[in-house]
PDB file of N, CA and C in Angstrom:
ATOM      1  N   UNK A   1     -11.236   4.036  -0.556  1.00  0.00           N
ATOM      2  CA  UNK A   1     -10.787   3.043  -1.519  1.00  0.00           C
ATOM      3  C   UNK A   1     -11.900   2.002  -1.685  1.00  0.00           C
ATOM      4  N   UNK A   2     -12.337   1.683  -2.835  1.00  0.00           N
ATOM      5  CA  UNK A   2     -13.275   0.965  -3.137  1.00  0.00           C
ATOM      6  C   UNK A   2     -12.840  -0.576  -2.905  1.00  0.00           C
ATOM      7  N   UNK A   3     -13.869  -1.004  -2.987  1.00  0.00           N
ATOM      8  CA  UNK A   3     -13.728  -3.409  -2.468  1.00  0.00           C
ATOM      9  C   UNK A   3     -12.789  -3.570  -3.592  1.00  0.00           C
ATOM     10  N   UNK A   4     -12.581  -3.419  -4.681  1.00  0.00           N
ATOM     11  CA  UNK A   4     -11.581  -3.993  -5.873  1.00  0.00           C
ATOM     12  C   UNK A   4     -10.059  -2.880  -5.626  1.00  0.00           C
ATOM     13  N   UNK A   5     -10.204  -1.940  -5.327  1.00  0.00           N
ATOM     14  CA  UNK A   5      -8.588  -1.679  -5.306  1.00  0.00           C
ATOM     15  C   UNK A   5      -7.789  -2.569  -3.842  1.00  0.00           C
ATOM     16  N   UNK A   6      -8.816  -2.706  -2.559  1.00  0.00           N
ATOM     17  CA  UNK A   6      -8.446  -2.919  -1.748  1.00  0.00           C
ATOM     18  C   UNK A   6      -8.276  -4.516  -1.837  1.00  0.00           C
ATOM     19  N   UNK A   7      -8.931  -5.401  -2.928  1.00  0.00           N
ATOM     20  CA  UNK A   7      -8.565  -6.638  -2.927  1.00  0.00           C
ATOM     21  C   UNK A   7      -7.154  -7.026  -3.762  1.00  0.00           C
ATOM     22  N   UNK A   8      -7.192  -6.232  -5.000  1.00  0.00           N
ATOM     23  CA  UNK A   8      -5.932  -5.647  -5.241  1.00  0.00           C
ATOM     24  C   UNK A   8      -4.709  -5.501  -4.289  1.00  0.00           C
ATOM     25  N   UNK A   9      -4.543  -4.564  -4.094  1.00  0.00           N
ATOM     26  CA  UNK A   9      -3.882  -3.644  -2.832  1.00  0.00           C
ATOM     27  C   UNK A   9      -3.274  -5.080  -1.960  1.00  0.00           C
ATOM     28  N   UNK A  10      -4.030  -5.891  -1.228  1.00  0.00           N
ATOM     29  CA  UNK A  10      -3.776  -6.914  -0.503  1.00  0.00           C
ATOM     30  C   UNK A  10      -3.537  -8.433  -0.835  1.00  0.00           C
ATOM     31  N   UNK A  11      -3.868  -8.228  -2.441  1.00  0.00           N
ATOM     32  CA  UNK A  11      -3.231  -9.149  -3.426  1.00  0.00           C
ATOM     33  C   UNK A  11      -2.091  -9.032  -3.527  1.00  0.00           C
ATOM     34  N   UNK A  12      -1.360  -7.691  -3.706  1.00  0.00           N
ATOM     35  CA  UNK A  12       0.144  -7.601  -4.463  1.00  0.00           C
ATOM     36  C   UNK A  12       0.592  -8.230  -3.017  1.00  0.00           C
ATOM     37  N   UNK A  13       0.326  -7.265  -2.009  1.00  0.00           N
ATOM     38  CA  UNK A  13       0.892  -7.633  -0.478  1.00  0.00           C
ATOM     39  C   UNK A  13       1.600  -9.060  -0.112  1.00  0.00           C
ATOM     40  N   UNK A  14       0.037 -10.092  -0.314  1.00  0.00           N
ATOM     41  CA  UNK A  14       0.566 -11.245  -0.288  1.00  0.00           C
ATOM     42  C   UNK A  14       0.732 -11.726  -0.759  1.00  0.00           C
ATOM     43  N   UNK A  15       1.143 -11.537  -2.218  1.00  0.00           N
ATOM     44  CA  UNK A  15       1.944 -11.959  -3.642  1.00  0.00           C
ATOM     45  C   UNK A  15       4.067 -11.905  -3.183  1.00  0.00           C
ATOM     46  N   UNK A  16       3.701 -10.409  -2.557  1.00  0.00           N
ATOM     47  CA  UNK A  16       5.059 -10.088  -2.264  1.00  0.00           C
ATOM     48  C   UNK A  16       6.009 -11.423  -1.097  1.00  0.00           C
ATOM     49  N   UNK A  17       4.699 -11.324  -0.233  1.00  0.00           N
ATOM     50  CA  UNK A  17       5.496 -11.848   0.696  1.00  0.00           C
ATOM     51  C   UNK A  17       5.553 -13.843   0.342  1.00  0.00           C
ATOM     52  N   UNK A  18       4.666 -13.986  -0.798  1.00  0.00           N
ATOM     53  CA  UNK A  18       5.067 -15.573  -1.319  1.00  0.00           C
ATOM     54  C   UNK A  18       6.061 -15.372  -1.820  1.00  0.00           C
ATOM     55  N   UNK A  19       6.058 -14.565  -3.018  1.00  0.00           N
ATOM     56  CA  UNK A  19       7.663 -14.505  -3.917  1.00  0.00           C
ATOM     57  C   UNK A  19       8.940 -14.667  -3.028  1.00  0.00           C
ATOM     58  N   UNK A  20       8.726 -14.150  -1.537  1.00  0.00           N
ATOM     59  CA  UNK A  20       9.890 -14.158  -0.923  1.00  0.00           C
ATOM     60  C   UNK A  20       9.963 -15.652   0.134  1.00  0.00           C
ATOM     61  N   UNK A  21       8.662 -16.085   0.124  1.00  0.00           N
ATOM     62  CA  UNK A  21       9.045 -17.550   0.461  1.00  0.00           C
ATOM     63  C   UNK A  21       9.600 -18.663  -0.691  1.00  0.00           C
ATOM     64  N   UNK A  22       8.634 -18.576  -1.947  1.00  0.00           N
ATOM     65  CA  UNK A  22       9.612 -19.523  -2.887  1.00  0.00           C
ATOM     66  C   UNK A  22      10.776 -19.193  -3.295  1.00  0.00           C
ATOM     67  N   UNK A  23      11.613 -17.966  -3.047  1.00  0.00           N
ATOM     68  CA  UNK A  23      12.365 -17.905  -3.608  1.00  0.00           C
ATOM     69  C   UNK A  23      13.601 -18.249  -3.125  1.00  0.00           C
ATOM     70  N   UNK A  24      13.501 -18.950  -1.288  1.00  0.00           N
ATOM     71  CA  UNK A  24      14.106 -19.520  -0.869  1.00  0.00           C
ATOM     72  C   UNK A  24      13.945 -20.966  -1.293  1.00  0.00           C
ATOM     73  N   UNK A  25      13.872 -22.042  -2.207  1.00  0.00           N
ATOM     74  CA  UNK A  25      13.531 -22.743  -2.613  1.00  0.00           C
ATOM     75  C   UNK A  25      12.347 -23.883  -2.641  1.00  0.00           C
ATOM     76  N   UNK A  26      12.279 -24.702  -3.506  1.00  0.00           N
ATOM     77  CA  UNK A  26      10.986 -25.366  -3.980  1.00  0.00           C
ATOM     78  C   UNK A  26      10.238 -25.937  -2.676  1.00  0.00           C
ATOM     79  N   UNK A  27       9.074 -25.429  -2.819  1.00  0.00           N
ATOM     80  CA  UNK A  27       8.420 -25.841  -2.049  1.00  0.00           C
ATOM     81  C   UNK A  27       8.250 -27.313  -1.026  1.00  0.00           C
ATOM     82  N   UNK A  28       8.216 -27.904   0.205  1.00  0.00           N
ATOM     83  CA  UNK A  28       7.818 -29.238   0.181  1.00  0.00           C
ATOM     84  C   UNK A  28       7.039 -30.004  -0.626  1.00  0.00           C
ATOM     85  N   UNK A  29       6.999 -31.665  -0.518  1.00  0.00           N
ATOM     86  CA  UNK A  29       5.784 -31.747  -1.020  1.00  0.00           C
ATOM     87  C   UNK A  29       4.776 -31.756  -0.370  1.00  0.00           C
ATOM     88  N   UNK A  30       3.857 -31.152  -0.655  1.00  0.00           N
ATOM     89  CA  UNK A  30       2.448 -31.460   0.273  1.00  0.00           C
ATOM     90  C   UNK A  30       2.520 -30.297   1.275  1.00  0.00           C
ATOM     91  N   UNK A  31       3.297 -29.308   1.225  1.00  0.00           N
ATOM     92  CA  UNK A  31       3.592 -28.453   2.488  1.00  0.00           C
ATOM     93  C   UNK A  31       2.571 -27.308   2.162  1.00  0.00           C
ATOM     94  N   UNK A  32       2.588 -26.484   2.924  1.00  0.00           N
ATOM     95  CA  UNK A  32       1.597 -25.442   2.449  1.00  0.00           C
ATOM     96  C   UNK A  32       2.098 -24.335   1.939  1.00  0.00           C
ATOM     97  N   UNK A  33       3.188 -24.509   1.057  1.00  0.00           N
ATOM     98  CA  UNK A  33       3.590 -23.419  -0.093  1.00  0.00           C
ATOM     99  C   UNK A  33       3.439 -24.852  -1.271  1.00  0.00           C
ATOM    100  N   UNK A  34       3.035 -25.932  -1.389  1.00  0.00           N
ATOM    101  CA  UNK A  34       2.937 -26.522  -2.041  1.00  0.00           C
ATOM    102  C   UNK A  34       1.243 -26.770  -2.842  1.00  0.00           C
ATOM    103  N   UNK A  35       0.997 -25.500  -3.457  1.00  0.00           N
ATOM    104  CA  UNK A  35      -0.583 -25.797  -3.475  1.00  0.00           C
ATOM    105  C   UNK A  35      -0.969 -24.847  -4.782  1.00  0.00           C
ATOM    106  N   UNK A  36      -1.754 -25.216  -5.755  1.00  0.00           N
ATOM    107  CA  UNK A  36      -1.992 -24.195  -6.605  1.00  0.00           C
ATOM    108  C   UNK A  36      -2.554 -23.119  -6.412  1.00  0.00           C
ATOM    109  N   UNK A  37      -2.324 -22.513  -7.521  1.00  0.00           N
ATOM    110  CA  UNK A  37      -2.866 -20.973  -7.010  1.00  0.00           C
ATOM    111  C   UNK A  37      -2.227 -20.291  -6.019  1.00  0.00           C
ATOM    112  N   UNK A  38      -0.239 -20.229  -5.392  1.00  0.00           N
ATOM    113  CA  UNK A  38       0.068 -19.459  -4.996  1.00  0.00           C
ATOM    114  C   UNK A  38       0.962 -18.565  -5.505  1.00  0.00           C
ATOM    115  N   UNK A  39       1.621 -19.293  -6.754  1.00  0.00           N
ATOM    116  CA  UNK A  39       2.861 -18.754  -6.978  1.00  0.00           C
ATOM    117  C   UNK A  39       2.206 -17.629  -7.769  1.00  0.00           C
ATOM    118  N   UNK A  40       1.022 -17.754  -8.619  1.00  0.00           N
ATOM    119  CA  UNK A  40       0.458 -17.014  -9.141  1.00  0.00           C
ATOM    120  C   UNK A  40      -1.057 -16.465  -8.642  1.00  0.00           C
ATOM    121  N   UNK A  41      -0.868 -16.136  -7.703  1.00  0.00           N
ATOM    122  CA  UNK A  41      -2.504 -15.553  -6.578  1.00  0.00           C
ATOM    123  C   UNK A  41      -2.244 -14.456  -7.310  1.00  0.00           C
ATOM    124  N   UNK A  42      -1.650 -13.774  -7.295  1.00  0.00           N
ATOM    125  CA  UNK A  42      -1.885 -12.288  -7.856  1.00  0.00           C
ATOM    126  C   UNK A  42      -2.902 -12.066  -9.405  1.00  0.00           C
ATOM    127  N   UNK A  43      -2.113 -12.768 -10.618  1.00  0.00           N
ATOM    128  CA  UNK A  43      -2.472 -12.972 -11.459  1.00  0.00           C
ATOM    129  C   UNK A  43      -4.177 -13.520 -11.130  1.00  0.00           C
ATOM    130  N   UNK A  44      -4.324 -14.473 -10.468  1.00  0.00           N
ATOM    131  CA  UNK A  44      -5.546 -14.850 -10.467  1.00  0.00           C
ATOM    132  C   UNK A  44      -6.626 -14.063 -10.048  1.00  0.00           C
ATOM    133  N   UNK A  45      -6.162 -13.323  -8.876  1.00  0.00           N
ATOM    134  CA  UNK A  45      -6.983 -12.435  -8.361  1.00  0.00           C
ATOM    135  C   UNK A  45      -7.564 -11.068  -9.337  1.00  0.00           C
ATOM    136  N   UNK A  46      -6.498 -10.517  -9.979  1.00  0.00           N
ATOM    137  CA  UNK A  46      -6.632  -9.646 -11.020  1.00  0.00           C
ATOM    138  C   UNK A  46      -7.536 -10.029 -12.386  1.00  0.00           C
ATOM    139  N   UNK A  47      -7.396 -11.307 -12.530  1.00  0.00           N
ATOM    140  CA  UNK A  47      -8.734 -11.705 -13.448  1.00  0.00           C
ATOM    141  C   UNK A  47      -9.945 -11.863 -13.246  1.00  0.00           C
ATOM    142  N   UNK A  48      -9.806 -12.264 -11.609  1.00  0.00           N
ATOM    143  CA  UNK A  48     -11.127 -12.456 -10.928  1.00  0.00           C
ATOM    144  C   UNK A  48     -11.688 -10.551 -10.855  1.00  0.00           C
ATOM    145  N   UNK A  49     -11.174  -9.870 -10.660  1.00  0.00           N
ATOM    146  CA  UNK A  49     -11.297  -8.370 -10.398  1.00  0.00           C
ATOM    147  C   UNK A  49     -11.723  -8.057 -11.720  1.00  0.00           C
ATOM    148  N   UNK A  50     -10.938  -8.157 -12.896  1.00  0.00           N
ATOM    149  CA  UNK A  50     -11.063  -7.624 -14.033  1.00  0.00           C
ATOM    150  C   UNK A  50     -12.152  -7.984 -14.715  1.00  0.00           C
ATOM    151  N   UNK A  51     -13.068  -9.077 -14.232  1.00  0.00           N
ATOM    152  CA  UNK A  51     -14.335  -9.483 -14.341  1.00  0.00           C
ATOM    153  C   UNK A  51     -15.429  -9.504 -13.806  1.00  0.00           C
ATOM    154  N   UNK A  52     -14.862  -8.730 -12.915  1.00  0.00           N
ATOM    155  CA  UNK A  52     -16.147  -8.191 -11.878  1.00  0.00           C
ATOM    156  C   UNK A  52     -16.550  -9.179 -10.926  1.00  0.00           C
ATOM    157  N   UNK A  53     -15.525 -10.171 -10.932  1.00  0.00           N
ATOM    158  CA  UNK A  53     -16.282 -10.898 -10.161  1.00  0.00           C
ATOM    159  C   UNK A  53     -15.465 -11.205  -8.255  1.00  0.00           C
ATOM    160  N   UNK A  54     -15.959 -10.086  -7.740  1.00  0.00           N
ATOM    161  CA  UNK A  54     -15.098  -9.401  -6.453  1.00  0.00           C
ATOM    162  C   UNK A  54     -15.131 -11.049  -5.673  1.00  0.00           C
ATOM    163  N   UNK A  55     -16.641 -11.456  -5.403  1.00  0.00           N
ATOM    164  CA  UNK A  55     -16.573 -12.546  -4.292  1.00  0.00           C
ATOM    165  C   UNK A  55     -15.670 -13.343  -4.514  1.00  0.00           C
ATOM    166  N   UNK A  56     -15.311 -13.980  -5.848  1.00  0.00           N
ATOM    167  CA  UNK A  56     -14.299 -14.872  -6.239  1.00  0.00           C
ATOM    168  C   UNK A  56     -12.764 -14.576  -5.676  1.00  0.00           C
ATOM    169  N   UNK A  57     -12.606 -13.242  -6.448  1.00  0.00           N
ATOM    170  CA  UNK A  57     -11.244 -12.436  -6.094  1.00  0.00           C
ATOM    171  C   UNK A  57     -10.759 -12.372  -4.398  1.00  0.00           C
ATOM    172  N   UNK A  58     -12.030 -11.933  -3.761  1.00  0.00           N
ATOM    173  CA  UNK A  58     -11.832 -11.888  -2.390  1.00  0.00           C
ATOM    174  C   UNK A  58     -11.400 -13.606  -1.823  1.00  0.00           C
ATOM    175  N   UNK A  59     -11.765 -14.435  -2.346  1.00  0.00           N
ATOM    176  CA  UNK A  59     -11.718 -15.999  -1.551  1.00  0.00           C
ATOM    177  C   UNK A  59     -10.883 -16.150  -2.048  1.00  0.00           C
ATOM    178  N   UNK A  60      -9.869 -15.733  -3.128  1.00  0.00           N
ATOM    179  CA  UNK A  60      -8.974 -16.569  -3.481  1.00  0.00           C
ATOM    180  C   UNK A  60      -7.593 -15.668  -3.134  1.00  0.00           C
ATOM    181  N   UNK A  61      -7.780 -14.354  -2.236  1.00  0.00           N
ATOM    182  CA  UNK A  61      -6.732 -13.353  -1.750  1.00  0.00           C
ATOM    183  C   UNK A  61      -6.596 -14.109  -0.346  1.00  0.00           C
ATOM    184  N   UNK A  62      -8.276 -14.382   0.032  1.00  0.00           N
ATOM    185  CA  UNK A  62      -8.346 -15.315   1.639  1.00  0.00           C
ATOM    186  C   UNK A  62      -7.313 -17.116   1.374  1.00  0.00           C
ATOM    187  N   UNK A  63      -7.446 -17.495   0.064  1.00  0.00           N
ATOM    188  CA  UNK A  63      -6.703 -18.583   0.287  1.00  0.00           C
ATOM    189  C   UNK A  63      -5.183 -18.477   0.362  1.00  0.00           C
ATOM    190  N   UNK A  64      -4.783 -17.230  -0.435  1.00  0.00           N
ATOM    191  CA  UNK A  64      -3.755 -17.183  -0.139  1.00  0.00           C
ATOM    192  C   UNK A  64      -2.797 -16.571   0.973  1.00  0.00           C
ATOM    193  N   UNK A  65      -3.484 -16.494   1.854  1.00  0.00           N
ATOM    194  CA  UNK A  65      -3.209 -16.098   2.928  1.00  0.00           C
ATOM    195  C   UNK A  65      -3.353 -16.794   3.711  1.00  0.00           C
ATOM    196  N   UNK A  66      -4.485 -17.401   3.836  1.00  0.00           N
ATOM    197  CA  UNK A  66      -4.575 -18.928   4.965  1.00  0.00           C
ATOM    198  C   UNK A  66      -3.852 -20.026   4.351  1.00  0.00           C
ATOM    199  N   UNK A  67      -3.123 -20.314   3.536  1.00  0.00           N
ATOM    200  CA  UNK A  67      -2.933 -22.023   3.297  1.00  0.00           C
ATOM    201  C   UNK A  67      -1.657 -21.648   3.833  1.00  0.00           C
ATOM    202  N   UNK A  68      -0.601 -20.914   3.221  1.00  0.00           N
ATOM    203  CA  UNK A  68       0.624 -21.156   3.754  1.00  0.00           C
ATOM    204  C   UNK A  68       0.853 -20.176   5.265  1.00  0.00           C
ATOM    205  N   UNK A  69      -0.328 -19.508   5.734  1.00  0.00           N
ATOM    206  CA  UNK A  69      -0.414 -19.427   6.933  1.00  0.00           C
ATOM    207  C   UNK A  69       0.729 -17.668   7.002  1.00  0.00           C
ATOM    208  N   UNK A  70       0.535 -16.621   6.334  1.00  0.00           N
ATOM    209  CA  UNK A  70       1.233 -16.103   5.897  1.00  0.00           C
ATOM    210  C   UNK A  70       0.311 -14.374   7.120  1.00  0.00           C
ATOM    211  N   UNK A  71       1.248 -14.023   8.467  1.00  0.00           N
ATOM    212  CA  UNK A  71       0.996 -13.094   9.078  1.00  0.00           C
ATOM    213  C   UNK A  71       0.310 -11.885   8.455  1.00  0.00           C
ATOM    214  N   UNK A  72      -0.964 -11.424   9.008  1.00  0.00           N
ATOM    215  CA  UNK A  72      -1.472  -9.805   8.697  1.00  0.00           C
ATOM    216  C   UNK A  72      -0.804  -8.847   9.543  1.00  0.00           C
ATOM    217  N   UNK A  73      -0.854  -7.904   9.089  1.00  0.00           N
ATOM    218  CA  UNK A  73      -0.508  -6.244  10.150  1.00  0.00           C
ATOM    219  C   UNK A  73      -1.626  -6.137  10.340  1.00  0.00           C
ATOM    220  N   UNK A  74      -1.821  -5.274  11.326  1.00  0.00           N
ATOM    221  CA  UNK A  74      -3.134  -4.788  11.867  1.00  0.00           C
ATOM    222  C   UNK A  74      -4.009  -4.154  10.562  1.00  0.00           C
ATOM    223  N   UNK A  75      -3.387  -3.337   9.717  1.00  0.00           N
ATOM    224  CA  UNK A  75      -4.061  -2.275   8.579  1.00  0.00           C
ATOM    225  C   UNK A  75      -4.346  -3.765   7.561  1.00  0.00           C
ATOM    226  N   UNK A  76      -4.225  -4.673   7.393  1.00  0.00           N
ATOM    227  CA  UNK A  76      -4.275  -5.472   6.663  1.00  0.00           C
ATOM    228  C   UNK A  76      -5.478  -6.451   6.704  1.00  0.00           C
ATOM    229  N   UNK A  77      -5.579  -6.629   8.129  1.00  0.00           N
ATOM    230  CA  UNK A  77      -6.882  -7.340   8.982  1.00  0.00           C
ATOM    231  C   UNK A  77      -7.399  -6.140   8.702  1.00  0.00           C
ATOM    232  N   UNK A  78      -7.837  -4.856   8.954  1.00  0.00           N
ATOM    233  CA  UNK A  78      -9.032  -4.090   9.072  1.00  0.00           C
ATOM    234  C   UNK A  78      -9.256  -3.381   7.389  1.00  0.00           C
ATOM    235  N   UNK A  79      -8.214  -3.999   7.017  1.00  0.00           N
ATOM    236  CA  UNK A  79      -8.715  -3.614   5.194  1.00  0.00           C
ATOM    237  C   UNK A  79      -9.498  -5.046   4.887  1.00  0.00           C
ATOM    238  N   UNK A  80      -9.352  -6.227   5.417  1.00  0.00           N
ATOM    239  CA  UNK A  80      -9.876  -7.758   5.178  1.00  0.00           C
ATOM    240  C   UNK A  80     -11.572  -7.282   5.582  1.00  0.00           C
ATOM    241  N   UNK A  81     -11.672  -7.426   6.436  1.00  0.00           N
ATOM    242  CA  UNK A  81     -13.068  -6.858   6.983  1.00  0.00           C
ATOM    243  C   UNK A  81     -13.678  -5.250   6.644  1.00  0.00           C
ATOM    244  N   UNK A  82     -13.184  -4.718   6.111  1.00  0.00           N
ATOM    245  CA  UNK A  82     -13.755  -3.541   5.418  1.00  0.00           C
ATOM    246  C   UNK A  82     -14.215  -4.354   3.891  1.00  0.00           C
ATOM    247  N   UNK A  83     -13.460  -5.323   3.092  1.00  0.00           N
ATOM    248  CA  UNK A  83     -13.713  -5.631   2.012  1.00  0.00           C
ATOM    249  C   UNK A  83     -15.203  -6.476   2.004  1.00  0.00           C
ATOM    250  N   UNK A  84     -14.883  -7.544   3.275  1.00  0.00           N
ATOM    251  CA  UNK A  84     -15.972  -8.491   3.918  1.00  0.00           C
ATOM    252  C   UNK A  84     -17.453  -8.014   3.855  1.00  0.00           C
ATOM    253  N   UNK A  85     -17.222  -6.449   4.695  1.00  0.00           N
ATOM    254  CA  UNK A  85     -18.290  -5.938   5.197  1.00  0.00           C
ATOM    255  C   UNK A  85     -19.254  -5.241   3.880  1.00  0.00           C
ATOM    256  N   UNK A  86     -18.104  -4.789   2.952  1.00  0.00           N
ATOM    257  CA  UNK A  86     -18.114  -4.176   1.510  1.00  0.00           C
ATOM    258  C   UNK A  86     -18.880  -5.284   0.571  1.00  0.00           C
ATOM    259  N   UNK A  87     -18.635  -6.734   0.624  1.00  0.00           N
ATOM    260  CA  UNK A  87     -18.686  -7.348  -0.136  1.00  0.00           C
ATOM    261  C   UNK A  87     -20.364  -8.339   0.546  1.00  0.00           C
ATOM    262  N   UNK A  88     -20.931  -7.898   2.277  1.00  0.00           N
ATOM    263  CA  UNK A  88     -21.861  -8.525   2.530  1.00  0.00           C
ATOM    264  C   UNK A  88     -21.063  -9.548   2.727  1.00  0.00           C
ATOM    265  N   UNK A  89     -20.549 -10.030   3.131  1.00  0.00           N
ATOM    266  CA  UNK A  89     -19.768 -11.672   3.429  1.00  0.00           C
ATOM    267  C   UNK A  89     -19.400 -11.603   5.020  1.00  0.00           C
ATOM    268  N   UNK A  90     -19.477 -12.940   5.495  1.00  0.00           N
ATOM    269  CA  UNK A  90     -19.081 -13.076   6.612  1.00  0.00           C
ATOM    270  C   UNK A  90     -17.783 -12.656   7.056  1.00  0.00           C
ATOM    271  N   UNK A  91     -17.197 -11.907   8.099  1.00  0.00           N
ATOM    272  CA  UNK A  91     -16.029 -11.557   8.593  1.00  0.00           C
ATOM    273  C   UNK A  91     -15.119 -12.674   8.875  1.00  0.00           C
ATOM    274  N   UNK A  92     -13.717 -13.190   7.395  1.00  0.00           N
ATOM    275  CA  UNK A  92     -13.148 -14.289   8.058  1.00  0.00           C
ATOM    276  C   UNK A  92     -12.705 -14.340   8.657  1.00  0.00           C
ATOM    277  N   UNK A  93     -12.073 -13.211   9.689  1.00  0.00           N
ATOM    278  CA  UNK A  93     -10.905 -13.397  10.592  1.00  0.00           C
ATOM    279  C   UNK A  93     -11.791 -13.648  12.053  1.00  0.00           C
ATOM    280  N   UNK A  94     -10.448 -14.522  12.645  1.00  0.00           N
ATOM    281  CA  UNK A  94     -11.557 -14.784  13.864  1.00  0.00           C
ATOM    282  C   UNK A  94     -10.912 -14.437  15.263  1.00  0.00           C
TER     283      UNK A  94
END
Protein backbone atom coordinates (compact mmCIF):
# COMPACT_ATOMS: atom_id res chain seq x y z
CA UNK A 1 0.00 0.00 0.00
CA UNK A 2 1.42 3.16 -1.06
CA UNK A 3 2.12 6.64 1.62
CA UNK A 4 -1.38 8.19 0.26
CA UNK A 5 -3.74 5.21 0.61
CA UNK A 6 -2.19 4.52 3.98
CA UNK A 7 -2.66 8.24 5.07
CA UNK A 8 -6.06 7.83 3.85
CA UNK A 9 -6.73 4.47 5.37
CA UNK A 10 -5.74 6.09 8.91
CA UNK A 11 -7.60 9.22 8.16
CA UNK A 12 -11.06 7.54 7.89
CA UNK A 13 -9.84 5.48 11.16
CA UNK A 14 -9.48 8.51 13.13
CA UNK A 15 -12.28 10.35 11.57
CA UNK A 16 -14.37 7.32 12.81
CA UNK A 17 -13.36 7.28 16.13
CA UNK A 18 -13.95 11.48 16.48
CA UNK A 19 -17.46 11.15 15.00
CA UNK A 20 -18.01 8.86 17.92
CA UNK A 21 -16.62 11.27 20.45
CA UNK A 22 -18.71 14.38 19.25
CA UNK A 23 -21.47 12.65 18.93
CA UNK A 24 -21.72 12.26 22.52
CA UNK A 25 -22.04 15.95 22.74
CA UNK A 26 -20.45 19.46 22.14
CA UNK A 27 -17.28 19.60 22.82
CA UNK A 28 -15.71 21.55 26.07
CA UNK A 29 -14.49 24.76 25.74
CA UNK A 30 -10.94 24.76 25.22
CA UNK A 31 -10.89 20.88 25.69
CA UNK A 32 -9.14 18.88 23.25
CA UNK A 33 -12.09 17.88 21.05
CA UNK A 34 -12.45 21.58 21.03
CA UNK A 35 -10.02 22.56 18.18
CA UNK A 36 -10.24 23.06 14.43
CA UNK A 37 -9.65 20.77 12.04
CA UNK A 38 -11.29 17.78 13.88
CA UNK A 39 -14.68 17.41 13.13
CA UNK A 40 -13.58 17.60 9.63
CA UNK A 41 -9.75 15.91 9.57
CA UNK A 42 -10.89 13.62 7.10
CA UNK A 43 -12.07 16.06 4.57
CA UNK A 44 -8.90 17.96 5.10
CA UNK A 45 -6.63 15.29 4.79
CA UNK A 46 -8.19 14.12 1.45
CA UNK A 47 -7.49 17.55 -0.07
CA UNK A 48 -4.19 17.60 1.26
CA UNK A 49 -3.78 13.95 -0.62
CA UNK A 50 -5.70 14.99 -3.63
CA UNK A 51 -2.96 17.55 -4.15
CA UNK A 52 -0.20 15.76 -3.73
CA UNK A 53 0.72 17.25 -1.05
CA UNK A 54 1.43 13.92 1.36
CA UNK A 55 3.74 15.92 4.08
CA UNK A 56 0.81 18.22 4.80
CA UNK A 57 -1.81 15.31 4.79
CA UNK A 58 0.46 13.24 7.02
CA UNK A 59 0.74 16.27 9.91
CA UNK A 60 -2.59 16.96 9.87
CA UNK A 61 -3.74 12.86 10.30
CA UNK A 62 -0.72 13.31 13.24
CA UNK A 63 -2.82 16.28 14.65
CA UNK A 64 -5.62 14.55 14.74
CA UNK A 65 -4.65 12.03 16.65
CA UNK A 66 -2.49 13.80 19.15
CA UNK A 67 -4.74 16.77 20.24
CA UNK A 68 -7.65 14.91 21.51
CA UNK A 69 -5.23 12.21 22.53
CA UNK A 70 -7.16 9.48 20.61
CA UNK A 71 -5.44 5.50 21.25
CA UNK A 72 -3.44 3.55 18.22
CA UNK A 73 -3.59 -0.38 17.75
CA UNK A 74 -0.46 -1.75 17.20
CA UNK A 75 -1.18 -2.06 13.03
CA UNK A 76 -1.91 1.59 13.25
CA UNK A 77 1.48 2.73 14.96
CA UNK A 78 3.43 0.51 12.41
CA UNK A 79 1.32 1.87 9.40
CA UNK A 80 2.32 5.67 11.17
CA UNK A 81 5.99 4.87 10.77
CA UNK A 82 5.87 3.00 7.54
CA UNK A 83 4.22 6.37 6.16
CA UNK A 84 7.10 8.45 8.23
CA UNK A 85 9.75 6.29 6.88
CA UNK A 86 7.87 6.52 3.26
CA UNK A 87 7.58 10.12 3.52
CA UNK A 88 11.64 10.66 4.89
CA UNK A 89 10.20 12.34 8.08
CA UNK A 90 11.10 11.83 11.48
CA UNK A 91 9.34 8.82 13.33
CA UNK A 92 6.54 10.63 15.55
CA UNK A 93 5.76 8.10 17.84
CA UNK A 94 7.88 7.88 20.76
Amino acid sequence: MEAAQLILKLAQEAQLRLDALFSVGDPITGGPLDQAGLRDGLKIVEEYVSHGELDVAFEHLLYMVREPGLALSESERANIIRVSQFLKLPIPLG
